[in-house]
N, C-alpha and C. Protein backbone atom coordinates (compact mmCIF):
# COMPACT_ATOMS: atom_id res chain seq x y z
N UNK A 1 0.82 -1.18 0.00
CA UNK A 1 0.00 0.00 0.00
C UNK A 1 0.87 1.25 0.00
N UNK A 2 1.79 1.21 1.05
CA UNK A 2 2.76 2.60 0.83
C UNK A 2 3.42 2.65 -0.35
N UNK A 3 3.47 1.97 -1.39
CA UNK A 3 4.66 1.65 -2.55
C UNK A 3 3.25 2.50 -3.23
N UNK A 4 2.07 2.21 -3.14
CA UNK A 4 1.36 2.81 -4.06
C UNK A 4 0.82 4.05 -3.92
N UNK A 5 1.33 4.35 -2.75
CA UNK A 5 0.87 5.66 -1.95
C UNK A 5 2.14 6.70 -2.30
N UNK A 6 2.99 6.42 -2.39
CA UNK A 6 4.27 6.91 -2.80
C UNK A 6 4.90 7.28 -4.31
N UNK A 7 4.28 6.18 -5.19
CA UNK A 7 4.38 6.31 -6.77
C UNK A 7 4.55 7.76 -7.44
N UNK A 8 3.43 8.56 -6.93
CA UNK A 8 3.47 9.51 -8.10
C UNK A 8 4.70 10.03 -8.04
N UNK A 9 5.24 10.13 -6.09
CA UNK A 9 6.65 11.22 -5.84
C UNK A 9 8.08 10.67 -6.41
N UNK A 10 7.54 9.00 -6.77
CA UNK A 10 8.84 8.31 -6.92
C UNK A 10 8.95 8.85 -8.73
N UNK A 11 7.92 8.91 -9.05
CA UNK A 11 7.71 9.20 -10.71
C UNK A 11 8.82 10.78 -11.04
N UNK A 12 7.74 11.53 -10.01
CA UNK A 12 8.16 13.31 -10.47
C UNK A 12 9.45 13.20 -10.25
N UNK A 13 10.53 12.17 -9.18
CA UNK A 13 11.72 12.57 -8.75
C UNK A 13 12.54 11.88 -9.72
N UNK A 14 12.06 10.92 -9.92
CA UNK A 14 12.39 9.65 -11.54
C UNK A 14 12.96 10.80 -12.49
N UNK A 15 11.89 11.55 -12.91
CA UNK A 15 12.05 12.24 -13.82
C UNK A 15 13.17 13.40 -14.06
N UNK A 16 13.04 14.01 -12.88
CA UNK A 16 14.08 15.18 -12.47
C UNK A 16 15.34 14.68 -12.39
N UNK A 17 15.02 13.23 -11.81
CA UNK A 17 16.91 13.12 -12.04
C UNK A 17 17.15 12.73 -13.32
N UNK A 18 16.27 11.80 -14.02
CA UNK A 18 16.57 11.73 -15.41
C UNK A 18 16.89 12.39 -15.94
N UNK A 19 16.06 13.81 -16.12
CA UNK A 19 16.47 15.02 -16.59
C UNK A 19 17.56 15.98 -16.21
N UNK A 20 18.23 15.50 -14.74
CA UNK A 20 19.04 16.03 -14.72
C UNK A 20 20.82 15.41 -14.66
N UNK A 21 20.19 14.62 -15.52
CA UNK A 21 21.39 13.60 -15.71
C UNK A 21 21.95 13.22 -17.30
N UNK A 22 20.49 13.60 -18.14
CA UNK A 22 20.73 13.48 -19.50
C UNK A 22 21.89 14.34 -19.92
N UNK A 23 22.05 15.58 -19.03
CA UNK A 23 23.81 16.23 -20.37
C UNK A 23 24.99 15.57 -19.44
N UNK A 24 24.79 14.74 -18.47
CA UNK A 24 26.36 13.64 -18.26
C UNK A 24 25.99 12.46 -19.13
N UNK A 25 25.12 12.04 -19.33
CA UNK A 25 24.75 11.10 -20.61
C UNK A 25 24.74 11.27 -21.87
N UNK A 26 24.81 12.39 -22.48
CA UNK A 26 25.40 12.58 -23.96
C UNK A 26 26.89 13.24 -23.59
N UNK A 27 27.47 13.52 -22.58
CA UNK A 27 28.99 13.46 -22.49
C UNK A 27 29.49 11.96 -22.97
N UNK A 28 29.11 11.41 -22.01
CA UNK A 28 29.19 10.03 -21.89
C UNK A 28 29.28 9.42 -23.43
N UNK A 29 28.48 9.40 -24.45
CA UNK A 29 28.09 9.05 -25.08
C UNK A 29 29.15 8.73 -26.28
N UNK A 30 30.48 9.86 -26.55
CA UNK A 30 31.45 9.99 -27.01
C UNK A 30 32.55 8.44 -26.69
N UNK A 31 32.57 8.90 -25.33
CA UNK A 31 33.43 7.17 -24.55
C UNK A 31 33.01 6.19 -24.95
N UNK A 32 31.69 6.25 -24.93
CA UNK A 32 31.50 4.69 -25.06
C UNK A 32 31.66 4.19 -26.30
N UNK A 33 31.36 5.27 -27.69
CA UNK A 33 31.86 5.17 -29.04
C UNK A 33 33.21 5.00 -29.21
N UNK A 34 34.08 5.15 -27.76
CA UNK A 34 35.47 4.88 -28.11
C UNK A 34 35.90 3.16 -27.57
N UNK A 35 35.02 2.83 -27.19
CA UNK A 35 35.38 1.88 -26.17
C UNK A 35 34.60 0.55 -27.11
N UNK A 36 34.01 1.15 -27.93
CA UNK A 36 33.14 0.32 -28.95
C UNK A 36 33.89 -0.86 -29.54
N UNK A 37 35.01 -0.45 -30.47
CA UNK A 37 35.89 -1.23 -30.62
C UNK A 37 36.57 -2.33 -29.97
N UNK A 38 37.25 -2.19 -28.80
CA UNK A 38 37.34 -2.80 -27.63
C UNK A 38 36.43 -3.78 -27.54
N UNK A 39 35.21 -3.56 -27.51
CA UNK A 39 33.72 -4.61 -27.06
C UNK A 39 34.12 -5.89 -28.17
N UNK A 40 33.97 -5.52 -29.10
CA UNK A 40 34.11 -5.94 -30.32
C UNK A 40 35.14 -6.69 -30.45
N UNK A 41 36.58 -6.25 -30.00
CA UNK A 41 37.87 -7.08 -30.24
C UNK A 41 37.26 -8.17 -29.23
N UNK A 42 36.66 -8.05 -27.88
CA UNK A 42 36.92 -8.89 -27.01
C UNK A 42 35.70 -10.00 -27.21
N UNK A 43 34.56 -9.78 -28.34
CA UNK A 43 33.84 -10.69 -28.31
C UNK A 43 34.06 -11.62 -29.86
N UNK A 44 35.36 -10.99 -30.49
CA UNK A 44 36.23 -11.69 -31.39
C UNK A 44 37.24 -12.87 -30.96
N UNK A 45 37.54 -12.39 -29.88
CA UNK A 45 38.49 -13.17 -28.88
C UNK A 45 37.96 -14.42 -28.28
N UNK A 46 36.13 -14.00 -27.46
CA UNK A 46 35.79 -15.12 -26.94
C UNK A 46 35.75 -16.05 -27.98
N UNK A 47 34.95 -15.60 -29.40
CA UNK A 47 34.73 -16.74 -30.03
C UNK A 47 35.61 -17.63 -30.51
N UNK A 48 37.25 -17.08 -31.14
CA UNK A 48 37.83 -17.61 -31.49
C UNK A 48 38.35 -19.14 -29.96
N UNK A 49 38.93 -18.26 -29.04
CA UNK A 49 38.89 -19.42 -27.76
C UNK A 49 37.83 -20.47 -27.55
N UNK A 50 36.17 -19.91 -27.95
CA UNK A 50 35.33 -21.01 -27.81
C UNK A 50 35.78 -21.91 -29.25
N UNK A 51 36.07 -21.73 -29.78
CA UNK A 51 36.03 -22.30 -30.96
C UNK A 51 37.40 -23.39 -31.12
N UNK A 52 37.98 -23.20 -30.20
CA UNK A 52 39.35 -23.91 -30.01
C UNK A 52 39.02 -24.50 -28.87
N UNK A 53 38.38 -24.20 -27.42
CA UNK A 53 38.20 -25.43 -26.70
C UNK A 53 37.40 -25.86 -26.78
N UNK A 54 36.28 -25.60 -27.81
CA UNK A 54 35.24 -26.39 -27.83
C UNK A 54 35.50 -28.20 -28.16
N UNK A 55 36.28 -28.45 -28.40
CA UNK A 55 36.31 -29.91 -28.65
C UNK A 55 36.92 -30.57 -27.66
N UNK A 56 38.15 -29.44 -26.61
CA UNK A 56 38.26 -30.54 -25.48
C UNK A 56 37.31 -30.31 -24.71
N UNK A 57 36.17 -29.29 -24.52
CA UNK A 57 35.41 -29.52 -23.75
C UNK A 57 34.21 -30.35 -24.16
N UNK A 58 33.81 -30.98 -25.26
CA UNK A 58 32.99 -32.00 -25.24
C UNK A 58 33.92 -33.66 -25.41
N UNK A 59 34.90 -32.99 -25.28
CA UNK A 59 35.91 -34.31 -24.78
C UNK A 59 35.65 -34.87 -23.00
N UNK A 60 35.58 -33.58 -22.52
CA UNK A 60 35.91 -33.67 -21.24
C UNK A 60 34.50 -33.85 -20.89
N UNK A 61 33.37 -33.75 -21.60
CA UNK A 61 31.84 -34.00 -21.51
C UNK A 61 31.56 -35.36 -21.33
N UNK A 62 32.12 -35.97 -22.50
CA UNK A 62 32.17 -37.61 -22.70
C UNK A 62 32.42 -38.15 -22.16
N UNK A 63 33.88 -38.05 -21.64
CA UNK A 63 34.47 -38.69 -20.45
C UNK A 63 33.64 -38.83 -19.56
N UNK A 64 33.23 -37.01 -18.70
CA UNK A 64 32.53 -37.60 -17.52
C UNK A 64 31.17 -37.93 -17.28
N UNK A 65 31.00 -38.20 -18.52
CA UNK A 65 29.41 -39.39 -18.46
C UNK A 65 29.82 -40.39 -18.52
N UNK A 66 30.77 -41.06 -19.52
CA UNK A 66 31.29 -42.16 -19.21
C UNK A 66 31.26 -42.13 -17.54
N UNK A 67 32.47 -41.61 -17.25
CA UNK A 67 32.66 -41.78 -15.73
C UNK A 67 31.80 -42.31 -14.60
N UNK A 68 29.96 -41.39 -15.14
CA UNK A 68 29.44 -41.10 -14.01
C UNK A 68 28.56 -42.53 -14.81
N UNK A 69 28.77 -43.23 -15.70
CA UNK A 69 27.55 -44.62 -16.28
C UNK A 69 28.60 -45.25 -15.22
N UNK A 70 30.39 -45.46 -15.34
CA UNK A 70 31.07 -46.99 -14.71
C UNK A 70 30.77 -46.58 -13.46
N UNK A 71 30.63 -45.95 -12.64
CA UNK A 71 30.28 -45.44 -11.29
C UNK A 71 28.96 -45.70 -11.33
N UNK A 72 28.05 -45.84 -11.84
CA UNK A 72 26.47 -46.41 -11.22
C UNK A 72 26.70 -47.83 -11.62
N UNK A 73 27.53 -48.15 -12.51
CA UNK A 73 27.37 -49.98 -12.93
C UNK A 73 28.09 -50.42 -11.24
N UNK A 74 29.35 -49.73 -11.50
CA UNK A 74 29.87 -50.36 -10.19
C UNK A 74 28.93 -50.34 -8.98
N UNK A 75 28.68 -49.29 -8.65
CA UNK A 75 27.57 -48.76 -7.19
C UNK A 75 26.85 -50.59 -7.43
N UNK A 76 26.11 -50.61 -8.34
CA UNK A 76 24.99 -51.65 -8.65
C UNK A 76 25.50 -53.09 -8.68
N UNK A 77 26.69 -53.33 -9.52
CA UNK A 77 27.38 -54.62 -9.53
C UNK A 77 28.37 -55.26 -8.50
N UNK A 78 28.64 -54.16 -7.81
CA UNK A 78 29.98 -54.45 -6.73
C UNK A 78 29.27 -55.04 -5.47
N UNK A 79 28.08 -54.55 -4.70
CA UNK A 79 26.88 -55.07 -3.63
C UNK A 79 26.32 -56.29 -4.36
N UNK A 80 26.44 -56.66 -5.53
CA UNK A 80 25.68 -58.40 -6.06
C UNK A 80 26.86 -59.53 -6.25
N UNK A 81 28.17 -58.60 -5.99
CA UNK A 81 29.16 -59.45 -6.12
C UNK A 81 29.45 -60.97 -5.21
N UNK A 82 28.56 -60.99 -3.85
CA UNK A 82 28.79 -62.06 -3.39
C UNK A 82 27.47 -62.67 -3.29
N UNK A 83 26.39 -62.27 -4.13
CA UNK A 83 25.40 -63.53 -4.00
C UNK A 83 26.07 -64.10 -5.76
N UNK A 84 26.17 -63.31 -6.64
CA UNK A 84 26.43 -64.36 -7.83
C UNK A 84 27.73 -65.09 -7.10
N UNK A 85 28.77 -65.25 -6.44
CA UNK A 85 30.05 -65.74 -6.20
C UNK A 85 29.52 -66.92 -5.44
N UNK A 86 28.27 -66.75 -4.86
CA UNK A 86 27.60 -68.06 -4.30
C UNK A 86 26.80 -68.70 -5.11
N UNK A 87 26.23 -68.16 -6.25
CA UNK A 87 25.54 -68.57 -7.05
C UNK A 87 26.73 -69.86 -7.79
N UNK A 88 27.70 -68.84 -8.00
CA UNK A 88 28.64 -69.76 -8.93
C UNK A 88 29.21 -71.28 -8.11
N UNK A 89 29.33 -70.84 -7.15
CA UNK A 89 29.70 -71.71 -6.06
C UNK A 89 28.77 -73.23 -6.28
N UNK A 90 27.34 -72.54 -6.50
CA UNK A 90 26.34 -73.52 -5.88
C UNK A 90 26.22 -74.18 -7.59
N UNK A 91 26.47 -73.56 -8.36
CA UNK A 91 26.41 -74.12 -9.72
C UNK A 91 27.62 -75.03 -10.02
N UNK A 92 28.79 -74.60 -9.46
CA UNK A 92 29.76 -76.04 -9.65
C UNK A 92 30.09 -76.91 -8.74
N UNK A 93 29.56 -76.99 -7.57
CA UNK A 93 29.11 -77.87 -6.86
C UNK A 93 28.11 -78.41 -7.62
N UNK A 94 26.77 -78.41 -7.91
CA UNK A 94 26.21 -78.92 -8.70
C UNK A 94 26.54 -79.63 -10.04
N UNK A 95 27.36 -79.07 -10.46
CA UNK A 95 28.52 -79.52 -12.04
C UNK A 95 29.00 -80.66 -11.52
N UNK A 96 29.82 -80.72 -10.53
CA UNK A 96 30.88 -81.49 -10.01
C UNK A 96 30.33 -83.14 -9.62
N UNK A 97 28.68 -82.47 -9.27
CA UNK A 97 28.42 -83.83 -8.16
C UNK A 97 26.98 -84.35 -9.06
N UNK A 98 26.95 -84.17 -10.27
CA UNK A 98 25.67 -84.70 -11.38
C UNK A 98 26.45 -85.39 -12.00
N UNK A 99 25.59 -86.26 -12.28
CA UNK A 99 26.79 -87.57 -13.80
C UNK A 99 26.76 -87.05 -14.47
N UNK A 100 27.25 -87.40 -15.47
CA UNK A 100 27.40 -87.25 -17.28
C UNK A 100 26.59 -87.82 -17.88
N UNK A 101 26.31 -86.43 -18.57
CA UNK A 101 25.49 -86.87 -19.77
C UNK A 101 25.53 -88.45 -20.82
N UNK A 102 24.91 -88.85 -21.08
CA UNK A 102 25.13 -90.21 -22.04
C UNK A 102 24.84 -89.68 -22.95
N UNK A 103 25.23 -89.79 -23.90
CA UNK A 103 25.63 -89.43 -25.19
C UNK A 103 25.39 -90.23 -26.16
C-alpha cells in the first residue's frame, strides 16, 4: 500500500533526475563510441577461444558421463558381487556332483 501511496513522488523525482542527468549522458556518449571497438575485439576473442576449446570440452563431456555410467554400474554390480560368487559356487558344486550326460 505505501509503494502505491508513494508512486506519483517516486515518478516526479524519476524524472528530475533523469532530466538532470541526461547532459552527463550525452557526455558520456562519445566514450562509449570509443570503447566500442574494444567490445568488439573482445567478443572476437571469446569466439575464437570457444572455438578452439570447444572440442576438449565436449571431450571432457564424454568422459565424464562415461565416468558417471562406470560409477552407477559399479555402485549396482559391486553389492551383487557375493550372491552371484555363491551362485557360482552352488552351480559347480552342482557340475561337479551330477553324472554325465550319455551321449
Amino acid at each position: 500500500m505505501v509503494w502505491l501511496l508513494t508512486l506519483p513522488f517516486r515518478i516526479v523525482f524519476g524524472l528530475m533526475a533523469a532530466l538532470l542527468a541526461l547532459p552527463l549522458a550525452l557526455l558520456a556518449v562519445p566514450f562509449a563510441l570509443l570503447s566500442l571497438p574494444f567490445l568488439l575485439l573482445r567478443v572476437v576473442f571469446k569466439v575464437i577461444f570457444g572455438v578452439i576449446l570447444l572440442p576438449f570440452l565436449m571431450i571432457a563431456v564424454v568422459l565424464g558421463i562415461a565416468g558417471a555410467i562406470l560409477g552407477i554400474l559399479f555402485g549396482v554390480v559391486v553389492p551383487l558381487m557375493p550372491l552371484a560368487f555363491v551362485a557360482l559356487c552352488v552351480w559347480a558344486i552342482v557340475r561337479l556332483a551330477s553324472r554325465p550326460a550319455l551321449t
